[in-house]
Protein backbone atom coordinates (compact mmCIF):
# COMPACT_ATOMS: atom_id res chain seq x y z
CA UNK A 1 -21.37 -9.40 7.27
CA UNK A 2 -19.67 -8.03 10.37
CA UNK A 3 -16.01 -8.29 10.93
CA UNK A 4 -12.93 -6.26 11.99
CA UNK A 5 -9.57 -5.07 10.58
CA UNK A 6 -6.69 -4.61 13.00
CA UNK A 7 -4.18 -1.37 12.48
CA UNK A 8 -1.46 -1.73 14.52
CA UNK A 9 -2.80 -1.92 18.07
CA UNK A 10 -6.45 -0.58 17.15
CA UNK A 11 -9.28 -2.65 15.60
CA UNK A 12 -11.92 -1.20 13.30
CA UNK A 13 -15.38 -2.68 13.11
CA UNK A 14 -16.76 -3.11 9.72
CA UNK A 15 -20.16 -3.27 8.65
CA UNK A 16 -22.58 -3.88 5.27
CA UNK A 17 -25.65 -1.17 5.01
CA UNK A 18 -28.64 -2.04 3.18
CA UNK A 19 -26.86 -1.22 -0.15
CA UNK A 20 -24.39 -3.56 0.41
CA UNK A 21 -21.72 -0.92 0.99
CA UNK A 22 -19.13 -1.30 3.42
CA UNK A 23 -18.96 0.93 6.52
CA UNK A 24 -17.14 1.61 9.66
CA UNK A 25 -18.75 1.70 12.67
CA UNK A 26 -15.63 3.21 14.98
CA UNK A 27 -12.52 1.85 15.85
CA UNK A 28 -11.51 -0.16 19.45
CA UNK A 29 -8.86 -1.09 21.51
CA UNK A 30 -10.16 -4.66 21.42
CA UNK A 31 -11.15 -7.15 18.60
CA UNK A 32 -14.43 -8.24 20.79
CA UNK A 33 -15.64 -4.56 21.17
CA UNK A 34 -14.75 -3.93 17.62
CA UNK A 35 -16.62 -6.85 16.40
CA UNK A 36 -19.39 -5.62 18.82
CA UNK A 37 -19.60 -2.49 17.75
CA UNK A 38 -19.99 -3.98 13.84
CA UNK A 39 -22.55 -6.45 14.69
CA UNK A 40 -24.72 -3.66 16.00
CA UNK A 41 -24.48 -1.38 13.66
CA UNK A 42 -24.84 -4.04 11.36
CA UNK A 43 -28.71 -4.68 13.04
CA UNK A 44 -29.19 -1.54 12.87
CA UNK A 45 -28.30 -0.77 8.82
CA UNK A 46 -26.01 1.96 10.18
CA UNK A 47 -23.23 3.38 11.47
CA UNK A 48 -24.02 4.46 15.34
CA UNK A 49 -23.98 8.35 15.30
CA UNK A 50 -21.25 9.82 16.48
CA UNK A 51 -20.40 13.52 17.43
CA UNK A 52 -18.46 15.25 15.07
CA UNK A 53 -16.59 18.63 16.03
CA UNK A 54 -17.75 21.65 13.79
CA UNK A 55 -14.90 24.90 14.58
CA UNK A 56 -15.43 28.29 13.91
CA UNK A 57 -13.59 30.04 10.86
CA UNK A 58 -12.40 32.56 12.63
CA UNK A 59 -11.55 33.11 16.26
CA UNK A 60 -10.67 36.91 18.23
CA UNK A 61 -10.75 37.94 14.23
CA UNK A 62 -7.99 35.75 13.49
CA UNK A 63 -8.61 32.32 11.24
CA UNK A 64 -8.70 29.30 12.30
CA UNK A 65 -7.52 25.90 10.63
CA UNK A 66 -11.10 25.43 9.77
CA UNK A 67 -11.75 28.38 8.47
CA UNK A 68 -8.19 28.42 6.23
CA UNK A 69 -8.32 25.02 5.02
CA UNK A 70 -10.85 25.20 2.67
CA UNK A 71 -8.85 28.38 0.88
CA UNK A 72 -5.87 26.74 1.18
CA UNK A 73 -7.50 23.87 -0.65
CA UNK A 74 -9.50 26.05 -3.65
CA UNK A 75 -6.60 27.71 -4.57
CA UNK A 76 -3.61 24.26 -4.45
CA UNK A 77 -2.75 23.07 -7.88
CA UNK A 78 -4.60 19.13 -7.74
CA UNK A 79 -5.40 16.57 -10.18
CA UNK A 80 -9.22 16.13 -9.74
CA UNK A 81 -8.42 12.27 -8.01
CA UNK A 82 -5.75 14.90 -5.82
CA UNK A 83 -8.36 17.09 -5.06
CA UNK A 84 -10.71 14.09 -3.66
CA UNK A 85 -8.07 12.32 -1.64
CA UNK A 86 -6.89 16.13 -0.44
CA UNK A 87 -10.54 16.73 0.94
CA UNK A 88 -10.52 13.37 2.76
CA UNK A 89 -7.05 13.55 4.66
CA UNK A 90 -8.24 17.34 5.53
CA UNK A 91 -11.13 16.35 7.17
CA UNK A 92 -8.24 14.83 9.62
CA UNK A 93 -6.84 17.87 10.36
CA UNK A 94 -9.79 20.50 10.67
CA UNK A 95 -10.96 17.43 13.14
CA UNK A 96 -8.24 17.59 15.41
CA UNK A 97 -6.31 20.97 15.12
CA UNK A 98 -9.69 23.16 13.41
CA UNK A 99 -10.05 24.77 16.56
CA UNK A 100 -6.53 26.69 16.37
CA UNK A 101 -5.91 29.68 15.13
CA UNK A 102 -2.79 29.61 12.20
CA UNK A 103 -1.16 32.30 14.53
CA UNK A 104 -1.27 29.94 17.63
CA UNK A 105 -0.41 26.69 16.17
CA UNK A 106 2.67 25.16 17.61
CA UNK A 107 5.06 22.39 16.67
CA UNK A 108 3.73 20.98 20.13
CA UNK A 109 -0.05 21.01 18.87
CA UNK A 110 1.22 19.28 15.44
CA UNK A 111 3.12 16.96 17.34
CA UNK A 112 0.30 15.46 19.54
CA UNK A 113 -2.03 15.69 16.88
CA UNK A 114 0.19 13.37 14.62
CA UNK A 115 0.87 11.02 17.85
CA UNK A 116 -2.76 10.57 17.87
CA UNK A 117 -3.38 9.66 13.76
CA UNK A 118 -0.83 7.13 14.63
CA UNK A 119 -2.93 4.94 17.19
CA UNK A 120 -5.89 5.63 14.57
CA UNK A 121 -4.81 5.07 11.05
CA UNK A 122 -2.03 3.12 9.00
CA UNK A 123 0.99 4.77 8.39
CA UNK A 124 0.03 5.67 5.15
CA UNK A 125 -2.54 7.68 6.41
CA UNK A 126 -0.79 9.81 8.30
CA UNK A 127 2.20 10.49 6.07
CA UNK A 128 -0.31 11.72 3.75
CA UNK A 129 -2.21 13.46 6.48
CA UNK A 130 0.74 14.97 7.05
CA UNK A 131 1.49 15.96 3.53
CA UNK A 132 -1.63 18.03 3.71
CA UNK A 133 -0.90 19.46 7.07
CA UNK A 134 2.77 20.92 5.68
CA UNK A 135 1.28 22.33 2.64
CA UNK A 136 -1.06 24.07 4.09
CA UNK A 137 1.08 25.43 6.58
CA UNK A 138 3.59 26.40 3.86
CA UNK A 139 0.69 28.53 1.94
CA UNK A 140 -0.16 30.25 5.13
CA UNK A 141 3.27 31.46 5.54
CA UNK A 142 3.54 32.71 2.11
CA UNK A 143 -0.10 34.24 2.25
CA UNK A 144 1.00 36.43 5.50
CA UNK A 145 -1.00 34.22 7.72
CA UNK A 146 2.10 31.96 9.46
CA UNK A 147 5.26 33.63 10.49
CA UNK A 148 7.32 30.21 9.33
CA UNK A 149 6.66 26.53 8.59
CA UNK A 150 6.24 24.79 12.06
CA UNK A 151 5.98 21.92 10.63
CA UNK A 152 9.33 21.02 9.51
CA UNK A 153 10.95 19.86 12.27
CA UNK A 154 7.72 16.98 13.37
CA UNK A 155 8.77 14.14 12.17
CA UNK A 156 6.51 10.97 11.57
CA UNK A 157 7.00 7.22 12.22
CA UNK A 158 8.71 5.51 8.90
CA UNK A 159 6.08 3.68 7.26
CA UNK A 160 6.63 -0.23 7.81
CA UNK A 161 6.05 -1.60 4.34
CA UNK A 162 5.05 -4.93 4.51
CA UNK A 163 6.90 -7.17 2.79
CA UNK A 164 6.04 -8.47 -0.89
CA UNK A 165 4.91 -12.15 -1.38
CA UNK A 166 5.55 -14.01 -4.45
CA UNK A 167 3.33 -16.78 -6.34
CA UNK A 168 4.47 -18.67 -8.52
CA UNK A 169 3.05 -19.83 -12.23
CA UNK A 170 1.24 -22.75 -10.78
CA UNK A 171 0.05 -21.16 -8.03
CA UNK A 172 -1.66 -18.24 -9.76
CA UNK A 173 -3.32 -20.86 -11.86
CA UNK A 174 -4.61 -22.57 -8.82
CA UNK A 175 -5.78 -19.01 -7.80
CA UNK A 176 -7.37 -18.31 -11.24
CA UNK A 177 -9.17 -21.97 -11.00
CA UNK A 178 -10.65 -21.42 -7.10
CA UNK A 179 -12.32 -18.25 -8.08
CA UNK A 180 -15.79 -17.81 -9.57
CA UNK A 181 -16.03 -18.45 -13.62
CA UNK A 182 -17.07 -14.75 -13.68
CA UNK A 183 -13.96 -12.99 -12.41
CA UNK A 184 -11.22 -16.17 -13.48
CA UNK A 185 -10.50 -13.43 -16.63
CA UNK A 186 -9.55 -10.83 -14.39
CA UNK A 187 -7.05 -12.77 -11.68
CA UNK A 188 -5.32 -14.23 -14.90
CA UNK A 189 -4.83 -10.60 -16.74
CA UNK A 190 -3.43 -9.69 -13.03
CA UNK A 191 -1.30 -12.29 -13.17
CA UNK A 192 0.03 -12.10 -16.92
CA UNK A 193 0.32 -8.40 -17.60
CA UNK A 194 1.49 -7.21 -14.28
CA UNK A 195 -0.85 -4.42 -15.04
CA UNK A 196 -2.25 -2.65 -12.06
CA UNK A 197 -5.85 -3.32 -10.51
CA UNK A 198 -6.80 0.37 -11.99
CA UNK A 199 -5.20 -0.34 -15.00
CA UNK A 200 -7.14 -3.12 -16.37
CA UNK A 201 -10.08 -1.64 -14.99
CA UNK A 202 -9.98 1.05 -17.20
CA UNK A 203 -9.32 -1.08 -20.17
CA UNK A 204 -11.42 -0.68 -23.07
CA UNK A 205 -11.84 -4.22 -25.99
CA UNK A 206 -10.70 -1.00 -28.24
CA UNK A 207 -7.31 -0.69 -26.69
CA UNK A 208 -6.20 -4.27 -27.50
CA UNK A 209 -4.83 -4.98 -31.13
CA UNK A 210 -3.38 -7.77 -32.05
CA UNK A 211 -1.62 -9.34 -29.11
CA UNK A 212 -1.13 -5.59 -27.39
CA UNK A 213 -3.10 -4.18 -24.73
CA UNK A 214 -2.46 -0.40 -24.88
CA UNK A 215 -2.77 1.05 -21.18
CA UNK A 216 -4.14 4.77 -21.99
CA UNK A 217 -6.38 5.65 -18.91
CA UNK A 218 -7.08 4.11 -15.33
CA UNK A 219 -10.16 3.96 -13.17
CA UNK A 220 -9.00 5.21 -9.28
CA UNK A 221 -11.44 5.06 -6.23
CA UNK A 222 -11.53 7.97 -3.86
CA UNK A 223 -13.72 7.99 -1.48
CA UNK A 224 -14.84 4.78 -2.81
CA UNK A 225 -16.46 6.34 -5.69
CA UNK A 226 -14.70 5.34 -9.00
CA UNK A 227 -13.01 8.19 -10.94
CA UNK A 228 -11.60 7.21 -14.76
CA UNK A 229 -8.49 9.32 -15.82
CA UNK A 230 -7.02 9.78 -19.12
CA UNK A 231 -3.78 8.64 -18.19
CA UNK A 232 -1.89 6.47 -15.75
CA UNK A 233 -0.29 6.09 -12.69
CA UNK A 234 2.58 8.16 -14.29
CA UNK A 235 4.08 8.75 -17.10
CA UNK A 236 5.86 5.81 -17.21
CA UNK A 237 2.50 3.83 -17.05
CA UNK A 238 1.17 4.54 -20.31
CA UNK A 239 2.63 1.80 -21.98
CA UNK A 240 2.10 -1.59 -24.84
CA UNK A 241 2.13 -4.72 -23.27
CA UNK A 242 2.00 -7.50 -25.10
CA UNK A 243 0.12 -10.97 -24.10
CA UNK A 244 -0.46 -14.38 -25.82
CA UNK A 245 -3.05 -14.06 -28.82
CA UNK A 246 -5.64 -16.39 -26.96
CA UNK A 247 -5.62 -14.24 -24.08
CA UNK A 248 -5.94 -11.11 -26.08
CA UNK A 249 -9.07 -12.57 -28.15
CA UNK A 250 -10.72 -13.50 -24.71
CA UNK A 251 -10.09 -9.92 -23.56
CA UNK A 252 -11.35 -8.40 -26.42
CA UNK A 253 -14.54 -10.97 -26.27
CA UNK A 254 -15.54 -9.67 -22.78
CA UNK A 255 -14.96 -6.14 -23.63
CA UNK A 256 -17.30 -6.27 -26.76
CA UNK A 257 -19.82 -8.51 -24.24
CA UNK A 258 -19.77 -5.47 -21.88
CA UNK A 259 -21.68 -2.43 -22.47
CA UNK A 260 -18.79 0.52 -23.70
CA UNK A 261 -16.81 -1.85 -24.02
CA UNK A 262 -15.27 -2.34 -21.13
CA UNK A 263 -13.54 -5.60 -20.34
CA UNK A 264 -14.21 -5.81 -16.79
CA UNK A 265 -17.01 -4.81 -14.65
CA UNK A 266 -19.22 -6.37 -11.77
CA UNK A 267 -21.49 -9.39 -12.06
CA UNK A 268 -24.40 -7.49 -13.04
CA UNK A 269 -22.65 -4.53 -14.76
CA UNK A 270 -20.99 -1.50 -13.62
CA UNK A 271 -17.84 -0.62 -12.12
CA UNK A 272 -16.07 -3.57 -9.91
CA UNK A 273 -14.86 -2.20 -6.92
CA UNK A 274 -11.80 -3.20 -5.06
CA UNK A 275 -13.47 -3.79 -2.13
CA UNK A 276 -16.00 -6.18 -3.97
CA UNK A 277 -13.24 -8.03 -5.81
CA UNK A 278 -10.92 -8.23 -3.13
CA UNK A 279 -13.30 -10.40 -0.85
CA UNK A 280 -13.72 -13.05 -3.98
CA UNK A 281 -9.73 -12.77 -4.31
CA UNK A 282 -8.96 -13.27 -0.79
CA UNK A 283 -11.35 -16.60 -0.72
CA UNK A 284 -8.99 -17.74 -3.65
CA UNK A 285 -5.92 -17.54 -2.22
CA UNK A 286 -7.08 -18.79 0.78
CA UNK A 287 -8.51 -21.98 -1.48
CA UNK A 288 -4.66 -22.05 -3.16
CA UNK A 289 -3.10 -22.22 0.51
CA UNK A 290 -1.65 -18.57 0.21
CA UNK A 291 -3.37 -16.49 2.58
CA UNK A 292 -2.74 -12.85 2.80
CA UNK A 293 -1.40 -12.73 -1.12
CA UNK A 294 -2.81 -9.14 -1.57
CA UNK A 295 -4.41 -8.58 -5.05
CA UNK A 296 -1.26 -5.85 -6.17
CA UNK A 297 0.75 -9.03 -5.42
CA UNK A 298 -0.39 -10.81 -8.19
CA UNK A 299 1.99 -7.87 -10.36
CA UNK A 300 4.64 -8.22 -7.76
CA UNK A 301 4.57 -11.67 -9.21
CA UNK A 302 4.59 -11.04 -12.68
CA UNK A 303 7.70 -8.32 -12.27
CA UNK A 304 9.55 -11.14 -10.11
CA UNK A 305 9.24 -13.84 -12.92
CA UNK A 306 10.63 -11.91 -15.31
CA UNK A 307 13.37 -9.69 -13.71
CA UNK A 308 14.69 -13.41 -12.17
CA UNK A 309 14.89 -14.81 -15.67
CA UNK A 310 18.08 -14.08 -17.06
CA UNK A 311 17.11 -14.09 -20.89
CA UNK A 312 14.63 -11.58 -20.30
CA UNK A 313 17.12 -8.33 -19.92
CA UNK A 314 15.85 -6.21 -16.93
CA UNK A 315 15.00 -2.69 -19.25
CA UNK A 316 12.48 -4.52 -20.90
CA UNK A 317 10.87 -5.82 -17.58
CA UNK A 318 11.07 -1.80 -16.66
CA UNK A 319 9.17 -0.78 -19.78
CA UNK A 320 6.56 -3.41 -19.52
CA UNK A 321 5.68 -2.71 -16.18
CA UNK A 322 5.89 0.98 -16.24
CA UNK A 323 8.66 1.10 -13.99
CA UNK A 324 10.22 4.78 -13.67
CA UNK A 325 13.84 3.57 -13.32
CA UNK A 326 16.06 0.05 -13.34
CA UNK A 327 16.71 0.46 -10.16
CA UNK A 328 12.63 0.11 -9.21
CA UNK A 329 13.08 -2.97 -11.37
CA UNK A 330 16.39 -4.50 -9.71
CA UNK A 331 14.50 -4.84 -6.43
CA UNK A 332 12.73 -8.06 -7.73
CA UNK A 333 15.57 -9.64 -8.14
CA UNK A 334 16.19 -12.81 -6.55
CA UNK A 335 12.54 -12.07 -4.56
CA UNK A 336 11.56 -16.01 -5.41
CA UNK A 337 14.84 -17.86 -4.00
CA UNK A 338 15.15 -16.72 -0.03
CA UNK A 339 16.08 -19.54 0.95
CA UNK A 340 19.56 -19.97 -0.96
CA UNK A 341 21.55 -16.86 -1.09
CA UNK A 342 22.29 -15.79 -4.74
CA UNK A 343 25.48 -15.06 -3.56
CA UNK A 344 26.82 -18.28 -1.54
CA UNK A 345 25.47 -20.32 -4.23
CA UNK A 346 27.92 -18.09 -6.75
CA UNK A 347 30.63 -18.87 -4.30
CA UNK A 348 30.10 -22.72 -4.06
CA UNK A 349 29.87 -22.77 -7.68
CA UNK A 350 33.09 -20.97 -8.28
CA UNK A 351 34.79 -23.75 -5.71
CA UNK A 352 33.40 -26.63 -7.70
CA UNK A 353 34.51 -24.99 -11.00
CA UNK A 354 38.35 -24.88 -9.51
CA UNK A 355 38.40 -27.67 -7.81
């Protein structure tokens, strides 16, 4: 089905190919050209062509981005997830600045080139555009190729985090109980481990014992192709978290239903993608009168009910989350009561212990 996604003051149009998968077919100034734009493309069971820039490696015998960036690429030290997402924010750069020569580039270039990501892509994306663009840079200096890093004085717009919303207990269950039977498993481990989307996707029935799910490995998408890694997020994330017994014996049940043994995967087998899952969960939270509750909100949830308790003691929230520091932790606190001011009500409560 066609529809758009606004960033900032640009709107993408989005699109389903025969396969089902999801597509862009450009991005607009307006919503009605974007949606436009999707509904052809969308007739037409793809994306409308589009000319893409091809540089030369080298230019007057000197290289060019292009022709650097895949060296500079073969020979950085990357996870093999890194080394995906590394290729796709390159594909930025050679795009816009592949043309340049390394001697030539300026901070002016950079400058105009990141100005331009911005009206394009989420923050996000270009901070880690950029992250590409300054370590490359930084190997051409130390391979001879740069005379100095021009890239450390460009400075990039400060990503505008959008702020986290909370559900409560009763509303996740309403959540859990507006979804299809099929995926009601998944939105309630969300909601009762706090364990991260590629988390319990990588979960195994053999990593439960007991009442203990042992996260050892995730499942990442790059690209949107699914990648499973022997670890997690970071160190921090390989970690025991322990559930109610019923809930572990219904994990374990759907993991020893699935083929490998995986606990979750799609309605007819095979990985569940985000983008798949997220359109069921959004219909859900619509249904529970919470729209735009993103699906990593449902562990912003879980952290927030425990760190507010005060009989649960804040280090244990940390390890069971796979927190790096308290201090990660401590920002939950109080995220469920903005409307009374933790501190004003200490006040008034001190007055009406005096008085």
């Amino acid at each position: 089905m066609a529809s758009v996604r606004q960033r900032g003051n640009r709107y993408t149009a989005l699109f389903r190919d025969s396969s089902g998968a999801q597509k862009s077919a450009g991005t607009f100034d307006t919503k009605r050209e974007a949606l436009k734009a999707a509904k052809r493309a969308e007739a037409l069971g793809e994306a409308p062509s589009k000319p893409v820039a091809v540089h030369a490696a080298s230019k007057r015998g000197k290289l060019t981005i292009a022709g650097y960036m895949p060296v500079f690429l073969s020979g950085h030290r990357l996870s093999a997830t890194g080394r995906e997402s590394y290729r796709q924010w390159a594909k930025r750069v050679v795009q816009g600045l592949g043309h340049i020569t390394l001697a030539e580039l300026s901070p002016a270039d950079i400058r105009a080139f990141i100005r331009k990501q911005e009206t394009e892509v989420s923050d996000a994306t270009v901070g880690h555009v950029m992250t590409v663009l300054r370590a490359m840079c930084r190997t051409a200096v130390e391979d001879g190729l740069m005379e100095k890093d021009i890239t450390a004085g460009v400075k990039i717009a400060p990503r505008r985090d959008r702020e986290m919303m909370i559900a409560t207990r009763p509303q996740a269950r309403v959540i859990r109980e507006a979804a299809p039977e099929h995926y009601r498993l998944l939105i309630e481990a969300l909601f009762e481990t706090g364990a991260r989307y590629s988390e319990l996707m990588g979960l195994q029935a053999r990593d439960i014992t007991g009442n203990v799910i042992r996260i050892r490995r995730t499942i990442v998408e790059v690209a949107s192709k699914p990648i499973e890694q022997d670890h997690g997020k970071s160190r921090n994330a390989v970690r025991n978290i322990p559930v109610e017994p019923d809930l572990a014996r219904r994990l374990v049940a759907a993991g020893e239903a699935n083929d490998g043994g995986w606990v979750f995967r799609a309605v007819r087998g095979g990985y569940l993608c985000r983008a798949t899952f997220r359109r069921v969960w959004k219909l859900a939270v619509a249904a529970a009168g919470l729209p735009g509750l993103r699906v990593h909100d449902a562990r912003h949830s879980h952290i927030s009910w425990l760190a507010n308790d005060p009989t649960v003691p804040l280090a244990a929230v940390r390890d069971r989350v796979g927190h790096s520091s308290l201090a990660v932790t401590s920002r939950y606190v109080h995220t469920m009561t903005k409307d009374i001011d933790p501190c004003l009500a200490a006040l008034a409560k001190m007055d009406g212990a005096a008085a």
